[in-house]
Each structure stands twice: as C-alpha cells, then as structure tokens.
Protein backbone atom coordinates (compact mmCIF):
# COMPACT_ATOMS: atom_id res chain seq x y z
CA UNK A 1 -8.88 -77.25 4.30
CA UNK A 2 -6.75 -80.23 5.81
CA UNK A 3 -4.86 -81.07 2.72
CA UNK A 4 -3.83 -77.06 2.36
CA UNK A 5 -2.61 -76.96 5.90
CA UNK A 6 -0.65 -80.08 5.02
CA UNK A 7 1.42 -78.98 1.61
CA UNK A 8 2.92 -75.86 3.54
CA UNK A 9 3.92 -77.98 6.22
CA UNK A 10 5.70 -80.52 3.97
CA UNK A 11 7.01 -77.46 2.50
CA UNK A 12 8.78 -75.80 5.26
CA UNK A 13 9.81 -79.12 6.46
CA UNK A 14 11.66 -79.85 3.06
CA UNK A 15 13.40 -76.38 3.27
CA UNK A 16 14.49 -77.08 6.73
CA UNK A 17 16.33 -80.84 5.85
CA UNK A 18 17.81 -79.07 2.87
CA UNK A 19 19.24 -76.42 5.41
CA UNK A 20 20.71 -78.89 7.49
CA UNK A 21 22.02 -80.91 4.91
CA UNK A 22 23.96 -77.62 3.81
CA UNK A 23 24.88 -76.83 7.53
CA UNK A 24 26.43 -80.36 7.80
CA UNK A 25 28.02 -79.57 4.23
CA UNK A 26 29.97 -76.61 5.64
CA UNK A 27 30.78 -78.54 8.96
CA UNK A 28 32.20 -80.96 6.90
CA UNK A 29 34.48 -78.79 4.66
CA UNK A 30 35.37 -76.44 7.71
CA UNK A 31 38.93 -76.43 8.69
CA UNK A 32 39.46 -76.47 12.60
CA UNK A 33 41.78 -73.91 12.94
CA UNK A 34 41.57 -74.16 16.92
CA UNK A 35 45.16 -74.46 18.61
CA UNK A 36 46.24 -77.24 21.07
CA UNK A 37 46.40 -76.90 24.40
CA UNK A 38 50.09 -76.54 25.56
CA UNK A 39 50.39 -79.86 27.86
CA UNK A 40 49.00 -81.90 24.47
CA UNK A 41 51.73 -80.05 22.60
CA UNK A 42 54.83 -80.67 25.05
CA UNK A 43 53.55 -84.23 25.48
CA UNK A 44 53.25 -85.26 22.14
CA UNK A 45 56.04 -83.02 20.27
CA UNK A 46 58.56 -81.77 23.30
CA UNK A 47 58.88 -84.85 25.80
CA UNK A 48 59.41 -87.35 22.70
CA UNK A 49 62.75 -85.98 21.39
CA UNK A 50 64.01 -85.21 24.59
CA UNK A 51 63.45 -88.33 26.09
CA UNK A 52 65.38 -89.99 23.15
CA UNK A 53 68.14 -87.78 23.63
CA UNK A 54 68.47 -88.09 27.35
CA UNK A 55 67.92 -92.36 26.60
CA UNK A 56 70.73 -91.76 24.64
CA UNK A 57 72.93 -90.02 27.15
CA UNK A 58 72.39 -91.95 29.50
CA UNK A 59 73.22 -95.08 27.20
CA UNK A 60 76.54 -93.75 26.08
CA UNK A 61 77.79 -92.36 29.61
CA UNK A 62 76.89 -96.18 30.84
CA UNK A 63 79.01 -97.48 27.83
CA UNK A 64 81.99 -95.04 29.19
CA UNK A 65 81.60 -95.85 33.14
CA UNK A 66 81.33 -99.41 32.62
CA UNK A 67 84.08 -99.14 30.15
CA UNK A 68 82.41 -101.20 27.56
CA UNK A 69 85.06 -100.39 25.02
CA UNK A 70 88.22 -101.93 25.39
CA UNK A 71 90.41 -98.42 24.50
CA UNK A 72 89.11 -95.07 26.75
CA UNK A 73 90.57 -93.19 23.94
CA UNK A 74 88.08 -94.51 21.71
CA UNK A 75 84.81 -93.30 23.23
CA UNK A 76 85.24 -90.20 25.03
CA UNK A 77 82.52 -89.24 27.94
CA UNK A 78 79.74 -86.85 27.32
CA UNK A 79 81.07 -84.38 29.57
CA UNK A 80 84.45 -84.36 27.61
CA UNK A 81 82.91 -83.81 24.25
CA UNK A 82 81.15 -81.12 26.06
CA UNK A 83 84.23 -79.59 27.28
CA UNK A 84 85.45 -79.41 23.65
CA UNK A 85 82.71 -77.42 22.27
CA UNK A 86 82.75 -74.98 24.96
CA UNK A 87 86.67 -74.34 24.43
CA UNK A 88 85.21 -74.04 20.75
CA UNK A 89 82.71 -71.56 22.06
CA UNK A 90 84.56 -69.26 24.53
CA UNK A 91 87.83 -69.26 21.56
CA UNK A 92 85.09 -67.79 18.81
CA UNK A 93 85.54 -71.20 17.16
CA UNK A 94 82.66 -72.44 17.12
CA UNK A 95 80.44 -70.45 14.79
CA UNK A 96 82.94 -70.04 12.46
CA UNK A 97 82.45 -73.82 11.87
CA UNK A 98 79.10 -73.91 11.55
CA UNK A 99 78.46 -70.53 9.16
CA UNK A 100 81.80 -72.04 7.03
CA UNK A 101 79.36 -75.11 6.16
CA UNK A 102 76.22 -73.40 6.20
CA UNK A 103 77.04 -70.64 4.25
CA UNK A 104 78.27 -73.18 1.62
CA UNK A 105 75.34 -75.63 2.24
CA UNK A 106 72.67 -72.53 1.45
CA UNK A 107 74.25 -71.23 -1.89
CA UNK A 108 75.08 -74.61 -3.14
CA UNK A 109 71.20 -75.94 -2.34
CA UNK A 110 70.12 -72.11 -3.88
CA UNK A 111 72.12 -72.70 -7.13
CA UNK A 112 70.83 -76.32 -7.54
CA UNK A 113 66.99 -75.06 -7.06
CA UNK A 114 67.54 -72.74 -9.50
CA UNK A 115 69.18 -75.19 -12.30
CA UNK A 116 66.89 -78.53 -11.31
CA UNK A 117 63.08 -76.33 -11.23
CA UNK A 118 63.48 -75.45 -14.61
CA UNK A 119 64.90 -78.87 -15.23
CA UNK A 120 61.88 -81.01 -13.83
CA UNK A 121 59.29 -78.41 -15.66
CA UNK A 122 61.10 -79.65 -18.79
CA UNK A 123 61.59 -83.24 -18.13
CA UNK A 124 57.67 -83.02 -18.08
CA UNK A 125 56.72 -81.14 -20.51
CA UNK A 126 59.09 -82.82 -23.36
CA UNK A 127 58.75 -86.41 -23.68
CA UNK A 128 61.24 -87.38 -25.79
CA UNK A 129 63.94 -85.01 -23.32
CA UNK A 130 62.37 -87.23 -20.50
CA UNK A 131 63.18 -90.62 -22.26
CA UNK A 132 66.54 -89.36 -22.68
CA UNK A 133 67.77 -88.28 -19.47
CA UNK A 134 65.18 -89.44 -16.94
CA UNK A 135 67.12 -92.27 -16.02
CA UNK A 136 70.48 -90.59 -16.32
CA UNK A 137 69.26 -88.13 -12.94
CA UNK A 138 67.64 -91.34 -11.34
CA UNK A 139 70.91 -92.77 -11.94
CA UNK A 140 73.06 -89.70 -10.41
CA UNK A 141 70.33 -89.91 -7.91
CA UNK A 142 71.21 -93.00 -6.50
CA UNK A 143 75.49 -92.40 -7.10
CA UNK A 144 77.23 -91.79 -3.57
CA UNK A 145 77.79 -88.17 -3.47
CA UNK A 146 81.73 -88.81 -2.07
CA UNK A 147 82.41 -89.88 -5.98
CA UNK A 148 81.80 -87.12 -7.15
CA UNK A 149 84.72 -85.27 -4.86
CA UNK A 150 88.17 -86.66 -6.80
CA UNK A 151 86.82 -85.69 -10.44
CA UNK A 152 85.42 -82.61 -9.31
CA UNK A 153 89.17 -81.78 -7.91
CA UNK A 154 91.04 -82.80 -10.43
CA UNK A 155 88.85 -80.71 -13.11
CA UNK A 156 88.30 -77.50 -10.30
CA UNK A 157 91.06 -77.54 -7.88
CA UNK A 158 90.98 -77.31 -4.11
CA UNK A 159 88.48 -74.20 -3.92
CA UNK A 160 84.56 -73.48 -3.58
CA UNK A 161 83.71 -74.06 -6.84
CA UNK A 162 84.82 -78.09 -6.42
CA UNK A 163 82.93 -77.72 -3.31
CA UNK A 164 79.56 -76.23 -5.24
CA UNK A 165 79.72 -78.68 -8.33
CA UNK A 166 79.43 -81.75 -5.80
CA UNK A 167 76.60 -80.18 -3.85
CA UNK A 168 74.92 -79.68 -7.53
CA UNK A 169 75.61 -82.91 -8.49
CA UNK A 170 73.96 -84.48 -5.60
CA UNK A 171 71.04 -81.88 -5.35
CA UNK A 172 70.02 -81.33 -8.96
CA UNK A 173 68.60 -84.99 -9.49
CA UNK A 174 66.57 -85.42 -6.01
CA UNK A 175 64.98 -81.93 -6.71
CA UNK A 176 64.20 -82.60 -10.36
CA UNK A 177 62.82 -85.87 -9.65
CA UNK A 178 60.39 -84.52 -7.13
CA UNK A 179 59.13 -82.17 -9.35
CA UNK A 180 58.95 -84.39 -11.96
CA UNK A 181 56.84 -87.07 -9.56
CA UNK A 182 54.58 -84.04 -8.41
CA UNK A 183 53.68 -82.82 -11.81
CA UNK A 184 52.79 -86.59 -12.81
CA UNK A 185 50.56 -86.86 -10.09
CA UNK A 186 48.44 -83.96 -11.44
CA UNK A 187 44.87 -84.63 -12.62
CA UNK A 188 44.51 -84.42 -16.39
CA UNK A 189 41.37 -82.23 -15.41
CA UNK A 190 43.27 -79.77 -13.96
CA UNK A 191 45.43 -78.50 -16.99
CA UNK A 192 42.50 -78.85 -18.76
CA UNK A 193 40.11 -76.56 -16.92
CA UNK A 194 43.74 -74.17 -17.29
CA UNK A 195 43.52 -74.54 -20.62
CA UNK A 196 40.32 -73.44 -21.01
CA UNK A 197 40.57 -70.61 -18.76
CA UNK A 198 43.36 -69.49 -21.22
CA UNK A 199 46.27 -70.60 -18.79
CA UNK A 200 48.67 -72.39 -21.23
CA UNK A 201 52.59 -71.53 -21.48
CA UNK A 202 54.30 -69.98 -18.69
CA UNK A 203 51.35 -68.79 -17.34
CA UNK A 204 49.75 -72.58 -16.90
CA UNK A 205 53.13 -73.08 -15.87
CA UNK A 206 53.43 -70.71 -13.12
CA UNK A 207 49.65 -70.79 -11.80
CA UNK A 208 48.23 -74.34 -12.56
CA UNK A 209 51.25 -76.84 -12.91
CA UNK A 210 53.82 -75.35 -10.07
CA UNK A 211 51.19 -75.04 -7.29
CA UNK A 212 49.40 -78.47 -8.27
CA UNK A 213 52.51 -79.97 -8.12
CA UNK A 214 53.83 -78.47 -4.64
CA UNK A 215 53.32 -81.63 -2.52
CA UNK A 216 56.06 -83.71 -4.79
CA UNK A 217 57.78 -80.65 -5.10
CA UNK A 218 58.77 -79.89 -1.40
CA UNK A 219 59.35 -83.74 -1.02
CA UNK A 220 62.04 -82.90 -3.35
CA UNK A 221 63.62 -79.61 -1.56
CA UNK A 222 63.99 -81.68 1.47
CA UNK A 223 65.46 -84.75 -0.25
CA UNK A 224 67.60 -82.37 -1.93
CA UNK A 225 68.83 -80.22 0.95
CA UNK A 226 69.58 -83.60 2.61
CA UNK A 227 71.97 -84.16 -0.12
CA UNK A 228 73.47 -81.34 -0.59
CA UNK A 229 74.37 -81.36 3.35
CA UNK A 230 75.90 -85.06 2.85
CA UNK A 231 77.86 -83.76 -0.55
CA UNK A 232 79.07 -80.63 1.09
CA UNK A 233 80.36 -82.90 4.11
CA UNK A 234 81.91 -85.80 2.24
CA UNK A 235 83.79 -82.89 -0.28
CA UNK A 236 85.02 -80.98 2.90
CA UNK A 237 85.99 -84.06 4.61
CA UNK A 238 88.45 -85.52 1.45
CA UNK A 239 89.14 -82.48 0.28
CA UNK A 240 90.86 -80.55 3.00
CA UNK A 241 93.11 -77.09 2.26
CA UNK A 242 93.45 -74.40 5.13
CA UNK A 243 92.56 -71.50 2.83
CA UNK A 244 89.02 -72.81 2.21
CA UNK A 245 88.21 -72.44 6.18
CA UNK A 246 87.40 -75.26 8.74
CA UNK A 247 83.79 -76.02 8.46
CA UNK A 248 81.96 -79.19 9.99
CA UNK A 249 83.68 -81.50 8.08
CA UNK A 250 87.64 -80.72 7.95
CA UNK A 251 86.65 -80.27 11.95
CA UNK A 252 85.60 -83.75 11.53
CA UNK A 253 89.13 -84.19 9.97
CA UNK A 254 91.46 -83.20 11.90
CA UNK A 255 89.99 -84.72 15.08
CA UNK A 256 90.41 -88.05 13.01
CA UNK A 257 94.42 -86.85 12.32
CA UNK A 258 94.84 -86.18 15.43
CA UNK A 259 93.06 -89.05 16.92
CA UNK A 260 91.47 -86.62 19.30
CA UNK A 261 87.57 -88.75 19.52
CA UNK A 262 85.98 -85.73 21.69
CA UNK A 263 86.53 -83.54 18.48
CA UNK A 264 85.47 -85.69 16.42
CA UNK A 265 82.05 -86.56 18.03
CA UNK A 266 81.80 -82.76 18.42
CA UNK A 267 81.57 -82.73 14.52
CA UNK A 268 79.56 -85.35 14.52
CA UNK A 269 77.06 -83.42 16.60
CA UNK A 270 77.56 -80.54 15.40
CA UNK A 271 76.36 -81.80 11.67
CA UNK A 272 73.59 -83.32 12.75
CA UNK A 273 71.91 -80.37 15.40
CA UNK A 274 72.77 -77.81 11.79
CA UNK A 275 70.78 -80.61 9.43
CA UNK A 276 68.05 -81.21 12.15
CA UNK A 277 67.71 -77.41 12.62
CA UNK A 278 67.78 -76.41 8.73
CA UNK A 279 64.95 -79.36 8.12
CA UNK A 280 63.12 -77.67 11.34
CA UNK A 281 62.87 -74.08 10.28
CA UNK A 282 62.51 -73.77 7.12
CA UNK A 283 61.18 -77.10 5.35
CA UNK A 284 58.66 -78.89 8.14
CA UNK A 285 56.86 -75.43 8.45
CA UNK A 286 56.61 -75.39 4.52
CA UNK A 287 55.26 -78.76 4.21
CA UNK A 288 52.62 -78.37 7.04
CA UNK A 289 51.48 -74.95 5.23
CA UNK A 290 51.35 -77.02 1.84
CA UNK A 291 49.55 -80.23 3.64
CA UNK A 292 47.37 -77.43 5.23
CA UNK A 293 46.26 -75.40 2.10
CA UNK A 294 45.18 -78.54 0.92
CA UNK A 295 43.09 -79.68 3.86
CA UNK A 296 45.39 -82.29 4.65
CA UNK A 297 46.83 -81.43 8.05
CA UNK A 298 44.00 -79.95 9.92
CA UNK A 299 45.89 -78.98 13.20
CA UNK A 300 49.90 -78.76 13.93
C-alpha cells in the first residue's frame, strides 16, 4: 500500500516541475511591453539633449560677451542669429528654405532606394557581379560627395537633375552596401528551411531574404539618407543659380557672399534641426520597430 501511495505522488510532483519549467519558459520569451513612467522618460531622453543644447548656448553667448574672438563680425550672438530667422519667418522665407531642400533631399533619397535595393539583392545573389563591382561602390562609398558636383555640371547643367545625380551618387553605395552586409549576415539555415518550404526566386526574395536582412538594411537607409543630405548640401552650396530656388545651402551661400555670419549660422542650424528631425521621425522609430520584432529592444 505505501509504495502505491508513493508512485502517484512522484507522479504529480514530476508534472508540476515540468509545469514550472514551461511557466519560466514563457516568462523568459515574454516581451515586456509595459510603458515607462513619464519622469524616467524626460530624465533619460528629454533633459539630456536639452541640457547639451542650453551647455551650448550658454558656451557660445560667453564666447560673444567676453569677446573671445578678436572680430565681432565673426561670431554673431545667439540672439542675433535669432533675429535673422524670425525676419525669415514673419517674410514667408523661411519654409521656403527648408521644403526647397527637403523636397529635393526626399526624391533624391526615394530614387536612390529604388536603384540601390535591387542593386544589393544582386550584388548577393551573383558572385561573380559582386567581385566586379563590390569594391567599385565601397570605393564611391568612401569618395567626398562635393566631387561629384563639377562633373555632374558640366555633363547636366545648372538644374535638378545635376542636383539628383549627386544625391544618387552618394546614396546608391551606402544603401547597397547595407543590404549587401545584412543579407551576408543571414543564417545559411534560414534560406534553407525557405527552400524547402518552396520559397526560392522572388518569392524567397521578398519573404525570407528582405526581412532577414532588415537590421543591415535600415543601417543602410540611415547611412544613406545621411548622404544624400550632405550631397544635396555640398551641390546647392557650389552650384548656385536663382532659378533653382534658395534652399539650405545657397542660404548658406549668400550669407558667406555677403559676409553676413548671423545668416550663415542660421543655415547652419537650420541643416542640422531638418537632418536631426528627418533621422527622428521616420528612421529611429523604424529601427526600434525592427530591433523590437526581433526581441532586441524590449522597451523604448
């Protein structure tokens, strides 16, 4: 009688370690999806940047009261750089600027996803291709983007299209790289279990290779938007013509031919708040929701 009130026991016992072994199982792989208090938020995302940016206020208006710099001229005040983009502001000036570059920044960064995806699927799919010009776009990669402005108006002119072919020359390679550096980061086991499951071709492609690849991928939309915002500047700055528009940088310009400094640190500004804000809204949020889908950023 003892020894068959003892096997049920062990029994139930068993059953109950193996249920919390699965319990801690789930713990384990569940994803806390619980949000962050709003003081933990403005203290560790908020009060950063805008302590940096008032450190750096405060440093420049010292540099200007203590007058640091030999020529005034030379370092305008905050306030008067202020002054300049509100006369921008109240004259309807001042988002003309910024949708002149942006508008140009978008389609060129648009047209260069659309030639360097394709590009990078290629580059990795064909070896031989990939021998050939792999180190031709790591080359481009590296080549100033400002180079690119004199051929480009010789062959084009003074018009948008000179202004497109240097953001695609910049953009193409650092988008087709990361794609190319995401896709060899795969697991072999992955495109074989697609195989298997009958996902070869385009349709491997689009639902085994693309999605595997996405962490690479974005690394390369954000490396590429960067350049295409530093080609677009450095064309507008050399190459100058009033019926092309003032963006950012012929603003940036003709506050250097006209020696006026508040203007030209208003350009200044001006193309760094647009780069900061592009990266802000549109690629950080994609990268968390990749890192996220992947379990790697558990709370933003």
């Amino acid at each position: 009688m003892a020894s068959t009130d003892t096997t049920p026991a062990t029994a139930g016992d068993g059953a109950g370690d193996l249920a919390g072994l699965e319990a801690g199982l789930d713990a384990l792989e569940t994803v806390q999806t619980s949000r962050k208090p709003f003081r933990e938020t403005f203290t560790q995302k908020i009060l950063p940047p805008v302590v940096a940016v008032t450190l750096v206020l405060a440093v420049w208006q010292s540099l200007v009261t203590f007058e640091v710099v030999d020529d005034p001229t030379k370092l305008p005040a905050p306030a008067d750089v202020w002054h300049v983009l509100e006369k921008a502001w109240l004259q309807g000036e001042l988002l003309g600027y910024i949708w002149t570059s942006v508008s140009r920044g978008l389609l060129g960064f648009c047209l260069a996803l659309l030639i360097a995806t394709p590009l990078g699927l290629l580059l990795a799919r064909v070896t031989l291709i990939r021998a050939a010009i792999g180190p031709i776009l790591s080359g481009l990669q590296s080549l100033p983007s400002v180079a690119w402005v004199p051929p480009a108006v010789i062959w084009l002119g003074l018009n948008n299209q000179m202004m497109y072919a240097v953001i695609l020359l910049g953009a193409v390679p650092s988008i087709a790289n990361g794609l190319l550096s995401g896709v060899d980061q795969i697991p072999p086991l992955y495109q074989r279990a697609g195989r298997t499951l009958g996902a070869t071709g385009i349709k491997g492609t689009w639902h085994i290779t693309l999605p595997a690849a996405l962490p690479g991928y974005v690394a390369g939309l954000k490396q590429g938007w960067a350049f295409s915002w530093r080609s677009l500047m450095a064309a507008e700055i050399i190459a100058s013509f009033p019926d092309l528009g003032v963006g950012l940088g012929q603003l940036l310009e003709n506050g250097r031919n006209a020696s006026d400094m508040a203007m030209v640190f208003e350009a200044i500004l001006l193309i760094l708040t647009v780069g900061i804000a592009i990266d802000l809204l549109i690629f950080s949020p994609l990268e968390r929701r990749v890192l996220r889908t992947r379990g790697l950023l558990v709370k933003s």
